[in-house]
N, C-alpha and C. Protein backbone atom coordinates (compact mmCIF):
# COMPACT_ATOMS: atom_id res chain seq x y z
N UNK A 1 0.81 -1.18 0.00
CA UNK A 1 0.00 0.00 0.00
C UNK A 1 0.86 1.25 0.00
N UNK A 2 2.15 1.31 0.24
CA UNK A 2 3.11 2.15 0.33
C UNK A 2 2.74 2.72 -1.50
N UNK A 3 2.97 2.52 -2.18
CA UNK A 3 2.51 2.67 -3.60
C UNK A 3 1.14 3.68 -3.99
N UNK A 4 0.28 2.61 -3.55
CA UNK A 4 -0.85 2.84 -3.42
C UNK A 4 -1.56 4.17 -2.70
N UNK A 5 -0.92 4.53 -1.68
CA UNK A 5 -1.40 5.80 -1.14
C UNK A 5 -0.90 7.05 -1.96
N UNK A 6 0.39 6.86 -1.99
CA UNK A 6 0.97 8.28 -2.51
C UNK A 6 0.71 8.73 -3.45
N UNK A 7 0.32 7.73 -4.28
CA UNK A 7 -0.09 8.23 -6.06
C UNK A 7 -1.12 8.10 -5.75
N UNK A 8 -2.41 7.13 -5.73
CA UNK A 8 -3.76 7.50 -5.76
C UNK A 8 -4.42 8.72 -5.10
N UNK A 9 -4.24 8.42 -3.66
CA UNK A 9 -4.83 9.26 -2.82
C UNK A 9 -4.26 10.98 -2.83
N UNK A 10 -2.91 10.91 -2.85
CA UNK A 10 -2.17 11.74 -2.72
C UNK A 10 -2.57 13.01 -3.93
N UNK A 11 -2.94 12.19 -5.13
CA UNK A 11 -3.26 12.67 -6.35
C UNK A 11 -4.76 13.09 -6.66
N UNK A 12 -5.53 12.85 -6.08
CA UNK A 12 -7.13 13.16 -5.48
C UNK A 12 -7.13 14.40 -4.55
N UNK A 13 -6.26 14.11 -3.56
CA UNK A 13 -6.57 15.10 -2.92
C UNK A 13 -5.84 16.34 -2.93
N UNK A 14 -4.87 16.97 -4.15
CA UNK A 14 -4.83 17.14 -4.50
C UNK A 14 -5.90 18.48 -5.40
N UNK A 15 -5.73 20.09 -4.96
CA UNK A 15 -7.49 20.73 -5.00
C UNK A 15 -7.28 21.19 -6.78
N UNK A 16 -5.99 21.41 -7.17
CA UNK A 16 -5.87 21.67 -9.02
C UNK A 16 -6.41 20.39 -9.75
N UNK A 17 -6.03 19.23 -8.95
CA UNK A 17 -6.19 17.72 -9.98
C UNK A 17 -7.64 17.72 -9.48
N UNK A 18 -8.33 17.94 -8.24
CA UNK A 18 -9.95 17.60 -7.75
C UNK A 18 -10.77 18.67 -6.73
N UNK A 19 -10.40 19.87 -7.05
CA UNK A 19 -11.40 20.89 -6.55
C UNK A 19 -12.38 20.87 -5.69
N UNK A 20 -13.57 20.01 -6.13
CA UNK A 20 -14.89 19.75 -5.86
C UNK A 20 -14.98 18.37 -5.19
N UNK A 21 -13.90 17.50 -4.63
CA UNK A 21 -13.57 16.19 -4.25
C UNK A 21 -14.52 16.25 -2.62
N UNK A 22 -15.50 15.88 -2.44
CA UNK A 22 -16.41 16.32 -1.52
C UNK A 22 -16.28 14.72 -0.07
N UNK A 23 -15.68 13.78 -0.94
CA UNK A 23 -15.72 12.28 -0.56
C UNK A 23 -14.48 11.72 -1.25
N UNK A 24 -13.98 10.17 -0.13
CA UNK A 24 -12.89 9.20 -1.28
C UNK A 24 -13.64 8.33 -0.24
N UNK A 25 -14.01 7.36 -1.50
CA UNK A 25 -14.17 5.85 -1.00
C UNK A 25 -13.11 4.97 -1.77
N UNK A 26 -12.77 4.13 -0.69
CA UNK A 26 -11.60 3.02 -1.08
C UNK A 26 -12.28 1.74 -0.66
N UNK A 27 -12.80 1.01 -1.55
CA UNK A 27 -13.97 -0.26 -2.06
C UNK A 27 -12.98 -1.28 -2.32
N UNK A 28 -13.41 -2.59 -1.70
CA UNK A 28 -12.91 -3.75 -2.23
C UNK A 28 -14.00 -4.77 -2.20
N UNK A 29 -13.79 -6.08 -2.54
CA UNK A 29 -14.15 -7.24 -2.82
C UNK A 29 -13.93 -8.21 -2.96
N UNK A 30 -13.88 -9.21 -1.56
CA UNK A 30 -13.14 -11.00 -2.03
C UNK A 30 -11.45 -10.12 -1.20
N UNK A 31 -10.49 -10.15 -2.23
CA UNK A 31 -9.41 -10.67 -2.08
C UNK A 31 -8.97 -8.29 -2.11
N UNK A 32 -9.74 -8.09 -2.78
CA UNK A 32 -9.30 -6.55 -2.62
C UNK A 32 -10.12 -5.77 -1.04
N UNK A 33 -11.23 -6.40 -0.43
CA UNK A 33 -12.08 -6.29 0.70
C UNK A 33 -10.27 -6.58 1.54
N UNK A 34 -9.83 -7.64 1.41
CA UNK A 34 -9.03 -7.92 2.27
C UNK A 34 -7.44 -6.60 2.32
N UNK A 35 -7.53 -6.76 1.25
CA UNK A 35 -6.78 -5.15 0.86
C UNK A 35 -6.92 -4.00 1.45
N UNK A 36 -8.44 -3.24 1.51
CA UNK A 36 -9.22 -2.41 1.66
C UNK A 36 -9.06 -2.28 3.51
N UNK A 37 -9.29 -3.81 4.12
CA UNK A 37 -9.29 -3.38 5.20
C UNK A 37 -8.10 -3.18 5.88
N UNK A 38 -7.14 -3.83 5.39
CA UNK A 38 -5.94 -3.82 6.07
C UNK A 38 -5.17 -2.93 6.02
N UNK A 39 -5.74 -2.18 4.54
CA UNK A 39 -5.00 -0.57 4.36
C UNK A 39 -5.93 0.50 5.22
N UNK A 40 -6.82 0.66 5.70
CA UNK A 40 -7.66 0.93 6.65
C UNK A 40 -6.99 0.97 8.38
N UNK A 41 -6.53 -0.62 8.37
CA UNK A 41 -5.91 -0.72 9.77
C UNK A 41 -4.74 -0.03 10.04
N UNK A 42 -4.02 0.24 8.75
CA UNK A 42 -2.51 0.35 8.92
C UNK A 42 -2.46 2.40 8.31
N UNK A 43 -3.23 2.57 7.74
CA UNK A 43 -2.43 3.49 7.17
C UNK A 43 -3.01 4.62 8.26
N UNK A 44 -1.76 5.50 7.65
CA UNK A 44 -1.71 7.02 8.72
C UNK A 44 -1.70 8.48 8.00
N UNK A 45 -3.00 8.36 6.63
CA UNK A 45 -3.32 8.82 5.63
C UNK A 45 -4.17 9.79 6.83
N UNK A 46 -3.84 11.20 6.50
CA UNK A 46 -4.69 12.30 7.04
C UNK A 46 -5.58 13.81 6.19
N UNK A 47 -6.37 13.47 6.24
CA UNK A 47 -7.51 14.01 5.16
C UNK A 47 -8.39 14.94 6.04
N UNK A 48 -8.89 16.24 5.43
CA UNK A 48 -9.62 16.67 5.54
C UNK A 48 -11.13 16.22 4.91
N UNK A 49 -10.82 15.51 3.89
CA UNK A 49 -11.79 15.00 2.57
C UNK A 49 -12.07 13.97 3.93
N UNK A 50 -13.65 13.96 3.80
CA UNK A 50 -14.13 12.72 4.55
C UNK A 50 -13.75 10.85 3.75
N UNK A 51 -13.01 10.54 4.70
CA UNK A 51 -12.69 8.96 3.68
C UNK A 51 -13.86 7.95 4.29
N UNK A 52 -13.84 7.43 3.45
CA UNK A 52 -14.90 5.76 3.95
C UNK A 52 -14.14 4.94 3.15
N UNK A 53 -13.80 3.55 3.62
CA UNK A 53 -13.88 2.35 3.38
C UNK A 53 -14.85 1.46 3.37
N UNK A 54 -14.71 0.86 2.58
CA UNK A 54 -16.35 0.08 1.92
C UNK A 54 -15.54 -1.52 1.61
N UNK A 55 -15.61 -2.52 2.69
CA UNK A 55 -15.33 -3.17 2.62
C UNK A 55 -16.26 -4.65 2.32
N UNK A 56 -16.39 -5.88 1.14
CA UNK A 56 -17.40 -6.54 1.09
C UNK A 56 -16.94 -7.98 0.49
N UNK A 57 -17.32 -9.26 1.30
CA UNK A 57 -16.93 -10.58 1.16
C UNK A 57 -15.19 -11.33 1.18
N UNK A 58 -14.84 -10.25 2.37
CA UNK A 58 -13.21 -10.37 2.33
C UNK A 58 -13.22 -12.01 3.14
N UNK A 59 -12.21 -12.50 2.50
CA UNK A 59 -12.10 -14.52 2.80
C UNK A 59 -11.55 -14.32 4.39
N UNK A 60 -11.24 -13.48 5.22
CA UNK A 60 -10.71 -13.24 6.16
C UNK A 60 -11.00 -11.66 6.89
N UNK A 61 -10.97 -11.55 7.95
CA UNK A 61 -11.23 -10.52 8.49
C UNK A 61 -10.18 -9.95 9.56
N UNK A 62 -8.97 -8.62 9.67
CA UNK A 62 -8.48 -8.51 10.17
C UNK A 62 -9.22 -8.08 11.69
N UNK A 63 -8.61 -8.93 12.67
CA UNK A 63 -8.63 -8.44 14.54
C UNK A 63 -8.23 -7.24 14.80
N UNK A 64 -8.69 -6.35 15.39
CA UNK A 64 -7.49 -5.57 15.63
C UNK A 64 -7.19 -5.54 17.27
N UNK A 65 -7.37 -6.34 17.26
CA UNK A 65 -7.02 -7.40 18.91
C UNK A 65 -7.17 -8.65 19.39
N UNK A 66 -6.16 -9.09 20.29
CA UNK A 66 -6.21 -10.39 20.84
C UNK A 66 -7.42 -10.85 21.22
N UNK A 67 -8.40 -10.11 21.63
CA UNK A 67 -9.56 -10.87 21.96
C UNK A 67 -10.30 -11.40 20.79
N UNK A 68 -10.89 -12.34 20.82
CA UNK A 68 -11.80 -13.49 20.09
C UNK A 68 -12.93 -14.35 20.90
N UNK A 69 -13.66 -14.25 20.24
CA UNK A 69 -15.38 -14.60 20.60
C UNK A 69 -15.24 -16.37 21.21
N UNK A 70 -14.24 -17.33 20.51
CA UNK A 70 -14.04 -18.87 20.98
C UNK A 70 -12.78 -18.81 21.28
N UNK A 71 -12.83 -20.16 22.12
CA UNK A 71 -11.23 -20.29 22.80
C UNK A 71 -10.01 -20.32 21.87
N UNK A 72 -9.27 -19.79 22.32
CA UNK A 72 -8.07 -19.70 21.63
C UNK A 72 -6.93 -20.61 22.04
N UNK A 73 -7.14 -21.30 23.25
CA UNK A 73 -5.82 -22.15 23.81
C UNK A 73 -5.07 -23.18 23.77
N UNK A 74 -5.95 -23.68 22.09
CA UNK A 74 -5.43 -24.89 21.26
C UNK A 74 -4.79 -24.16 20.18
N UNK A 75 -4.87 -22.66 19.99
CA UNK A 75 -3.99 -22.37 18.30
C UNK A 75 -3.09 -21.57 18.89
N UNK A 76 -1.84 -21.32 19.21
CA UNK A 76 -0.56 -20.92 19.32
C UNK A 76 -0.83 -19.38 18.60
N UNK A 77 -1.51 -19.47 17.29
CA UNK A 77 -1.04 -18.92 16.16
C UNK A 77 -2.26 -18.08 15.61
N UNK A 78 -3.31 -17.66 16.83
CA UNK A 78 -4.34 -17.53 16.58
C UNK A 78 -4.31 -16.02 16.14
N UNK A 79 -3.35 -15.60 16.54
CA UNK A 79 -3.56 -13.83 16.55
C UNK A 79 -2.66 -13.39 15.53
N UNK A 80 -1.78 -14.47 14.55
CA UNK A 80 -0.94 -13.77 13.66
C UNK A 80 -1.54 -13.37 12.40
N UNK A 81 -0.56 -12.39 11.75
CA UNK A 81 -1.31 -11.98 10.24
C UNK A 81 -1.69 -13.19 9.36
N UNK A 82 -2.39 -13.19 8.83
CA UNK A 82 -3.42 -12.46 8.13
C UNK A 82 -4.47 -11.81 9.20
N UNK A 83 -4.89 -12.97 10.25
CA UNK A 83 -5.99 -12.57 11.16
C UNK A 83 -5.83 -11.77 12.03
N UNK A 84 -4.09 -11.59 12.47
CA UNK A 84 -4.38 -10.72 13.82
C UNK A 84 -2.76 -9.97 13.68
N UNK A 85 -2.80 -9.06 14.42
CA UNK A 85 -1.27 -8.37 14.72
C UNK A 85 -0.20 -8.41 15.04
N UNK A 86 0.09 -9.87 15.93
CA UNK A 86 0.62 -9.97 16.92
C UNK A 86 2.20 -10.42 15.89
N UNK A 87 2.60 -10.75 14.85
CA UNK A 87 3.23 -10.98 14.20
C UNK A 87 3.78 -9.91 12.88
């Protein structure tokens, strides 16, 4: 996403390239949902432009904490990336 922010976003917001830029939605799906959210968790993108993420049918869902709804004390490995932070 290092890529991804500086030229897309960077270039939107941006008031000669988008003047009238009132909104940015950053949308995924499936395997880009998983994209969408994790660039969500991580990035330290600061906007006046109201952002939304629109995230939908991602194969996985990032934690953004150790806690979890079932026991965890059979998986070692329960909290690492993809699913969780701790790694």
């Amino acid at each position: 996403m290092v890529i991804f922010e500086p030229l897309l976003l960077r270039i939107m917001l941006t008031a000669p390239v988008s003047p009238n830029l009132q909104q940015i939605v950053v949308a995924g799906h499936s395997a880009g949902a998983q994209v969408a959210q994790r660039w969500a968790a991580v990035s330290t993108l600061s906007t006046q432009t109201p952002l939304l993420t629109w995230v939908a049918n991602p194969d996985s869902l990032l934690w953004l904490s150790a806690d979890r709804p079932l026991d965890t004390s059979t998986c070692a490995t329960y909290d690492y990336w993809k699913e969780g932070l701790s790694n």
